[in-house]
C-alpha atoms as a PDB file:
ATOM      1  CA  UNK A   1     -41.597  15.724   9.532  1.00  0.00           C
ATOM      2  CA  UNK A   2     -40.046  12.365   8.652  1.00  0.00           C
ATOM      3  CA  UNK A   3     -38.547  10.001  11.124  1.00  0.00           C
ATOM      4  CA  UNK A   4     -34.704   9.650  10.508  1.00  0.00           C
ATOM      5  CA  UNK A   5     -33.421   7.125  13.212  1.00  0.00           C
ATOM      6  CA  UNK A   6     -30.041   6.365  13.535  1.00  0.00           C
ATOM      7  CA  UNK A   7     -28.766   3.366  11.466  1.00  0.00           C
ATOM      8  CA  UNK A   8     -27.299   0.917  13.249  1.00  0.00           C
ATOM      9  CA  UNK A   9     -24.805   0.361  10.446  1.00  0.00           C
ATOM     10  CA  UNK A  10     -23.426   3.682  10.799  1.00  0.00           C
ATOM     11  CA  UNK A  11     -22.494   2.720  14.481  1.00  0.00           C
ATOM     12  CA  UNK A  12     -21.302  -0.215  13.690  1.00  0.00           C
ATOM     13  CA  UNK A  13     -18.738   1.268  11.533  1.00  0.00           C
ATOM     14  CA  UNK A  14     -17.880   3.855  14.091  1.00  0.00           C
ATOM     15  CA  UNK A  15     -16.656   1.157  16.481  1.00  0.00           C
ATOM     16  CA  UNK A  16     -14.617  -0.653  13.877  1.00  0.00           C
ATOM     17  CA  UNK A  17     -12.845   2.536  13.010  1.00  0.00           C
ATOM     18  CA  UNK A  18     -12.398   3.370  16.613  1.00  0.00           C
ATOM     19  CA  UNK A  19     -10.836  -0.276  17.157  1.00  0.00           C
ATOM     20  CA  UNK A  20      -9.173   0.121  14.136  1.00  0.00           C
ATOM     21  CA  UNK A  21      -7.110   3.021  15.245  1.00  0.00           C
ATOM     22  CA  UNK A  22      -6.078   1.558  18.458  1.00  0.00           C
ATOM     23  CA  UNK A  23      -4.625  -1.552  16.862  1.00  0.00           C
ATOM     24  CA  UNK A  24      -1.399  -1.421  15.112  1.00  0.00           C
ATOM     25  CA  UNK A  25      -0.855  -3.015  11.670  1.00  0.00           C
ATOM     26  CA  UNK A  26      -0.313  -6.849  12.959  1.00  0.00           C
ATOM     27  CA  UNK A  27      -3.888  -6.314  13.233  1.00  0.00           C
ATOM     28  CA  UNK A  28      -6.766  -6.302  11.013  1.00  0.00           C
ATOM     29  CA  UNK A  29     -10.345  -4.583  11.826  1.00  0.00           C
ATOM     30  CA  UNK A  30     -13.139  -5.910   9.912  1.00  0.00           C
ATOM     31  CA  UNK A  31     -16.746  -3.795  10.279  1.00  0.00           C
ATOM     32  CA  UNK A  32     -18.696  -7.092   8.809  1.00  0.00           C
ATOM     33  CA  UNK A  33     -18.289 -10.887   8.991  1.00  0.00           C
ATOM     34  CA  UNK A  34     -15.780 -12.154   7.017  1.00  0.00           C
ATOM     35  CA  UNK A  35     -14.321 -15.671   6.004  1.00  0.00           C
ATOM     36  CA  UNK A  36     -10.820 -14.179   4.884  1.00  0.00           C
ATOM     37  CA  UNK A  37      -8.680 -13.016   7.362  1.00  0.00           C
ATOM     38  CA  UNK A  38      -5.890 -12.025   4.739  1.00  0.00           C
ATOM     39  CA  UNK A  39      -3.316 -14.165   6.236  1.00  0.00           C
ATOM     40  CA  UNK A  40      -3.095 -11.994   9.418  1.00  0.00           C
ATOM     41  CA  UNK A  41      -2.552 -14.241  12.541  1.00  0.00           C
ATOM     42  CA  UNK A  42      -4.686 -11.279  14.348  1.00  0.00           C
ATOM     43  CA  UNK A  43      -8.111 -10.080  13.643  1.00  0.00           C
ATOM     44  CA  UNK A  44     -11.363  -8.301  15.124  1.00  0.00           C
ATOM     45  CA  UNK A  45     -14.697  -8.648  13.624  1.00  0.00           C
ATOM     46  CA  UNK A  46     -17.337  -5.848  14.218  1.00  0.00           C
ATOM     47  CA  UNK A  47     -20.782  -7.458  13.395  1.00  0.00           C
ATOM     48  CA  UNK A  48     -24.204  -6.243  14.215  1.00  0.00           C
ATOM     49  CA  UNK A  49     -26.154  -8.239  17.358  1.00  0.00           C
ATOM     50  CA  UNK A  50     -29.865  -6.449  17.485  1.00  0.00           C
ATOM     51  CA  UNK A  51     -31.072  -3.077  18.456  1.00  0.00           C
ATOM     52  CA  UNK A  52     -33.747  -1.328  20.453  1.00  0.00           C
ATOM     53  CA  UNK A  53     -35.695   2.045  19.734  1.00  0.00           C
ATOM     54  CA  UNK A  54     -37.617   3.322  21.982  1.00  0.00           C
ATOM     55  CA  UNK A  55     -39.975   5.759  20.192  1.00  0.00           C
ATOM     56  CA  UNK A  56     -41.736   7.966  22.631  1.00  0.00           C
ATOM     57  CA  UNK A  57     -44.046  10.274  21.551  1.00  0.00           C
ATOM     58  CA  UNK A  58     -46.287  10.729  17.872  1.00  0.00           C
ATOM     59  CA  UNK A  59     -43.762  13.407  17.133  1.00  0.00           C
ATOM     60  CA  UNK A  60     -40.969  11.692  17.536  1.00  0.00           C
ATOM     61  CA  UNK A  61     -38.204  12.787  14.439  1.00  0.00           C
ATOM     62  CA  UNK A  62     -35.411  10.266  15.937  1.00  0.00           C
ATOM     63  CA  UNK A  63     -35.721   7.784  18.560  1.00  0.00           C
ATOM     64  CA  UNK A  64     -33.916   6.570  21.271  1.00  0.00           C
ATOM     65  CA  UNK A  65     -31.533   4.296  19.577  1.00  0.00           C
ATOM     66  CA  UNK A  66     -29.574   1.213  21.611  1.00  0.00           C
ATOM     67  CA  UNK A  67     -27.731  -1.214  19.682  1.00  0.00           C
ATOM     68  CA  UNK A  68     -25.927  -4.734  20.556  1.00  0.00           C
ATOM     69  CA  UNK A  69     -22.596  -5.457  18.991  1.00  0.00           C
ATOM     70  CA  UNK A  70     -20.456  -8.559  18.952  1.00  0.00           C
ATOM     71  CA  UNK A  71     -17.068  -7.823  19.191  1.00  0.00           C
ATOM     72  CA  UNK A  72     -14.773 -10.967  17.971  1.00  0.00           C
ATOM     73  CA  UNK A  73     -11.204 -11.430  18.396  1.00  0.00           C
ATOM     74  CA  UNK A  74      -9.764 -14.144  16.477  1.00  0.00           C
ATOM     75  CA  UNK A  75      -5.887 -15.482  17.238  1.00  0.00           C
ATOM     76  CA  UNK A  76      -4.267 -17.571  15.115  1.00  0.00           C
ATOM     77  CA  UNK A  77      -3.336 -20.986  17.498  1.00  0.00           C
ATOM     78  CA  UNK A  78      -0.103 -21.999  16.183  1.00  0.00           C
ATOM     79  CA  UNK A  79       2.300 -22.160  12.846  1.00  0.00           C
ATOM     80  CA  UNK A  80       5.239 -23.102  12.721  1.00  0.00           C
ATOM     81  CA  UNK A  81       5.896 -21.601   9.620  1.00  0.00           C
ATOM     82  CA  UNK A  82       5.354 -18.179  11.253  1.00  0.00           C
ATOM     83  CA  UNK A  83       7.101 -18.811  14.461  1.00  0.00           C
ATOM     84  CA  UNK A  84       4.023 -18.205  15.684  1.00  0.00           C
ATOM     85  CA  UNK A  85       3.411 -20.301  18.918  1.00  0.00           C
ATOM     86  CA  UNK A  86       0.668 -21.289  21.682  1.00  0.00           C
ATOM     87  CA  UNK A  87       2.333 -18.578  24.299  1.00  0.00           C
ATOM     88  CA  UNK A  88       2.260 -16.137  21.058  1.00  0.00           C
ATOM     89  CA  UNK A  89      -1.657 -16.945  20.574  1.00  0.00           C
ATOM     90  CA  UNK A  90      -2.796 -16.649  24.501  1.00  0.00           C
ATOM     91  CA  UNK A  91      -0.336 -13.562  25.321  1.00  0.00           C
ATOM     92  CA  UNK A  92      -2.053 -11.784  22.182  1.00  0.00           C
ATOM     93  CA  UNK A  93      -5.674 -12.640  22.898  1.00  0.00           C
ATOM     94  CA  UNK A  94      -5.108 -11.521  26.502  1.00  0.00           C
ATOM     95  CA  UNK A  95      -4.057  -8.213  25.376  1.00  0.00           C
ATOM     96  CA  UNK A  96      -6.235  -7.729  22.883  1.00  0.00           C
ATOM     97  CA  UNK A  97      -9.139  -7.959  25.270  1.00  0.00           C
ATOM     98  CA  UNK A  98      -7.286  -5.505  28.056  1.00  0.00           C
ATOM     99  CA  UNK A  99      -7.352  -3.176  25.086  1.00  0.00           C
ATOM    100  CA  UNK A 100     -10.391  -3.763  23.943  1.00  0.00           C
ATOM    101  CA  UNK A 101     -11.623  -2.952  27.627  1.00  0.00           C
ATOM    102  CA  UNK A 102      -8.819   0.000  27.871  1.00  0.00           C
ATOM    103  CA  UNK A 103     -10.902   1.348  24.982  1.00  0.00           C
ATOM    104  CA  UNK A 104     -13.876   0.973  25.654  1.00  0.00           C
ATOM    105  CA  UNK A 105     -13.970   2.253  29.268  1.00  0.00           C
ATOM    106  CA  UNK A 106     -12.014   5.740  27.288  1.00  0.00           C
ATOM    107  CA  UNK A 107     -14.472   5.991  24.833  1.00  0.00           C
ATOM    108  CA  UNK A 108     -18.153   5.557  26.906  1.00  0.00           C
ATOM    109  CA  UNK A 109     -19.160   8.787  24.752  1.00  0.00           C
ATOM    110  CA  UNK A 110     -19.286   9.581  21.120  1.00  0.00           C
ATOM    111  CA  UNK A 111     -20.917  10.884  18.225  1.00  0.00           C
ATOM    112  CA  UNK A 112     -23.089   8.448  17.726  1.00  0.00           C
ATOM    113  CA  UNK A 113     -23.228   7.308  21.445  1.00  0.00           C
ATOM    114  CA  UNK A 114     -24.448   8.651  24.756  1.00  0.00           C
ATOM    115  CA  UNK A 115     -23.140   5.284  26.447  1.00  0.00           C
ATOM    116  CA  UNK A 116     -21.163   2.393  25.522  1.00  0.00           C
ATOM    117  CA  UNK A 117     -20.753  -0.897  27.774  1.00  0.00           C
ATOM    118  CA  UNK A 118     -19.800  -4.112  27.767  1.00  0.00           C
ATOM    119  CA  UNK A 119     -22.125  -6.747  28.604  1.00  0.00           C
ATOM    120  CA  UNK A 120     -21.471 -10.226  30.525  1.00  0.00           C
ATOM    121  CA  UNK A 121     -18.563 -12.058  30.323  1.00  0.00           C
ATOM    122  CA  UNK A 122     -16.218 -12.489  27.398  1.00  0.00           C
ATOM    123  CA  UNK A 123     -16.369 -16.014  25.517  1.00  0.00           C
ATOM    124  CA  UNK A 124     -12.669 -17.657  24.893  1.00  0.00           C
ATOM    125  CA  UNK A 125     -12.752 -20.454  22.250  1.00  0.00           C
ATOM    126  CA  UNK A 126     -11.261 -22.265  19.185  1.00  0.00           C
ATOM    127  CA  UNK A 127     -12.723 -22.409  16.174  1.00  0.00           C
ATOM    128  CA  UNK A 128     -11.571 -23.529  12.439  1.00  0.00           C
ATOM    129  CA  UNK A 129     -11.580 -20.982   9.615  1.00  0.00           C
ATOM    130  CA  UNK A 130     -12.615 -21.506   6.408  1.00  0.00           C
ATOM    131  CA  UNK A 131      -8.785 -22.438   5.142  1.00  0.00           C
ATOM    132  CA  UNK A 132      -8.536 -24.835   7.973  1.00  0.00           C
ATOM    133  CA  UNK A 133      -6.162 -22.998  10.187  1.00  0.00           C
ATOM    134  CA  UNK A 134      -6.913 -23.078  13.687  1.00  0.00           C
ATOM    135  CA  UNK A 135      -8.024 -19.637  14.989  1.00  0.00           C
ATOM    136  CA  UNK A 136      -8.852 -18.627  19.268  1.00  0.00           C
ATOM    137  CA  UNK A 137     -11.626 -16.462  19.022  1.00  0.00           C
ATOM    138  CA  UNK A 138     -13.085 -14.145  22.101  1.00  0.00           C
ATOM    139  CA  UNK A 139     -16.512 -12.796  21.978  1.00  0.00           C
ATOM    140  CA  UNK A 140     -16.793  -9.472  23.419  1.00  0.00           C
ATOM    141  CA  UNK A 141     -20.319  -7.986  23.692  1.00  0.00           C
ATOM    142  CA  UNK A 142     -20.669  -4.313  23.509  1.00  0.00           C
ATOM    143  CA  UNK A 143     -24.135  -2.495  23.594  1.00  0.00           C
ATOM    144  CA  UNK A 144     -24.458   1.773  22.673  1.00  0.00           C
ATOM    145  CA  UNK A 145     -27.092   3.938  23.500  1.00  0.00           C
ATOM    146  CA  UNK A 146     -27.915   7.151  21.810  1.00  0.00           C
ATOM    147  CA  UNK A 147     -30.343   9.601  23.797  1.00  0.00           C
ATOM    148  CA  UNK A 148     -32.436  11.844  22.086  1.00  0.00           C
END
């Protein structure tokens, strides 16, 4: 019989859907990297960070599968156009990543997950986008393992 091992990008999409629904509309959820943020002052990126299969056996039809994700969170700093302050920008990354943990620590099983955990310490920063606003951006690393 042929192997069919999970695919990392259906996992991937999983999470951003699960993220997805626990953020409300000021936010958007993006399952891939992306240079746009569609003029939202809030936004999580889901993208890929490595896997791990542990294949176990000649028979194996699916191994184990463990993937790394990188979870960012990326805050607009400041516009005054938008009212949108400093405070604004720290108060909604902090919240984002109690929810992010919230979530995270509710959903440790799914269907395409045995386990999910976070790994390390998150990574607060500022970057610029591509349109030269100024975005915070946290770096939340998630791993899943599927058992077979």
């Amino acid at each position: 019989m042929p192997s069919d091992a999970l695919n990392r990008k259906t996992v991937r999409e999983a999470l951003a859907t699960l993220i997805d629904a626990k953020f409300d509309s000021n936010w958007d959820v993006f399952n891939y990297a992306t240079k746009d943020f569609n003029g939202k002052a809030r936004n999580i990126v889901v993208r890929s960070g490595g896997s791990r299969r542990n294949i176990a056996g000649a028979d194996t039809v699916e191994p184990d599968s463990g993937f790394r994700f990188r979870v960012f969170v990326f805050v607009l700093y400041a516009d005054d156009d938008l009212s949108w302050t400093a405070q604004n920008s720290e108060d909604a990354m902090d919240t984002a990543e109690k929810d992010l943990a919230d979530l995270f620590a509710d959903n440790q099983t799914n269907t395409y997950w045995d386990q999910l955990t976070t790994e390390g310490e998150t990574d607060p920063d500022a970057i610029v986008d591509e349109g030269g606003r100024v975005f915070r951006r946290e770096i939340i690393t998630v791993r899943t393992e599927k058992l077979v």
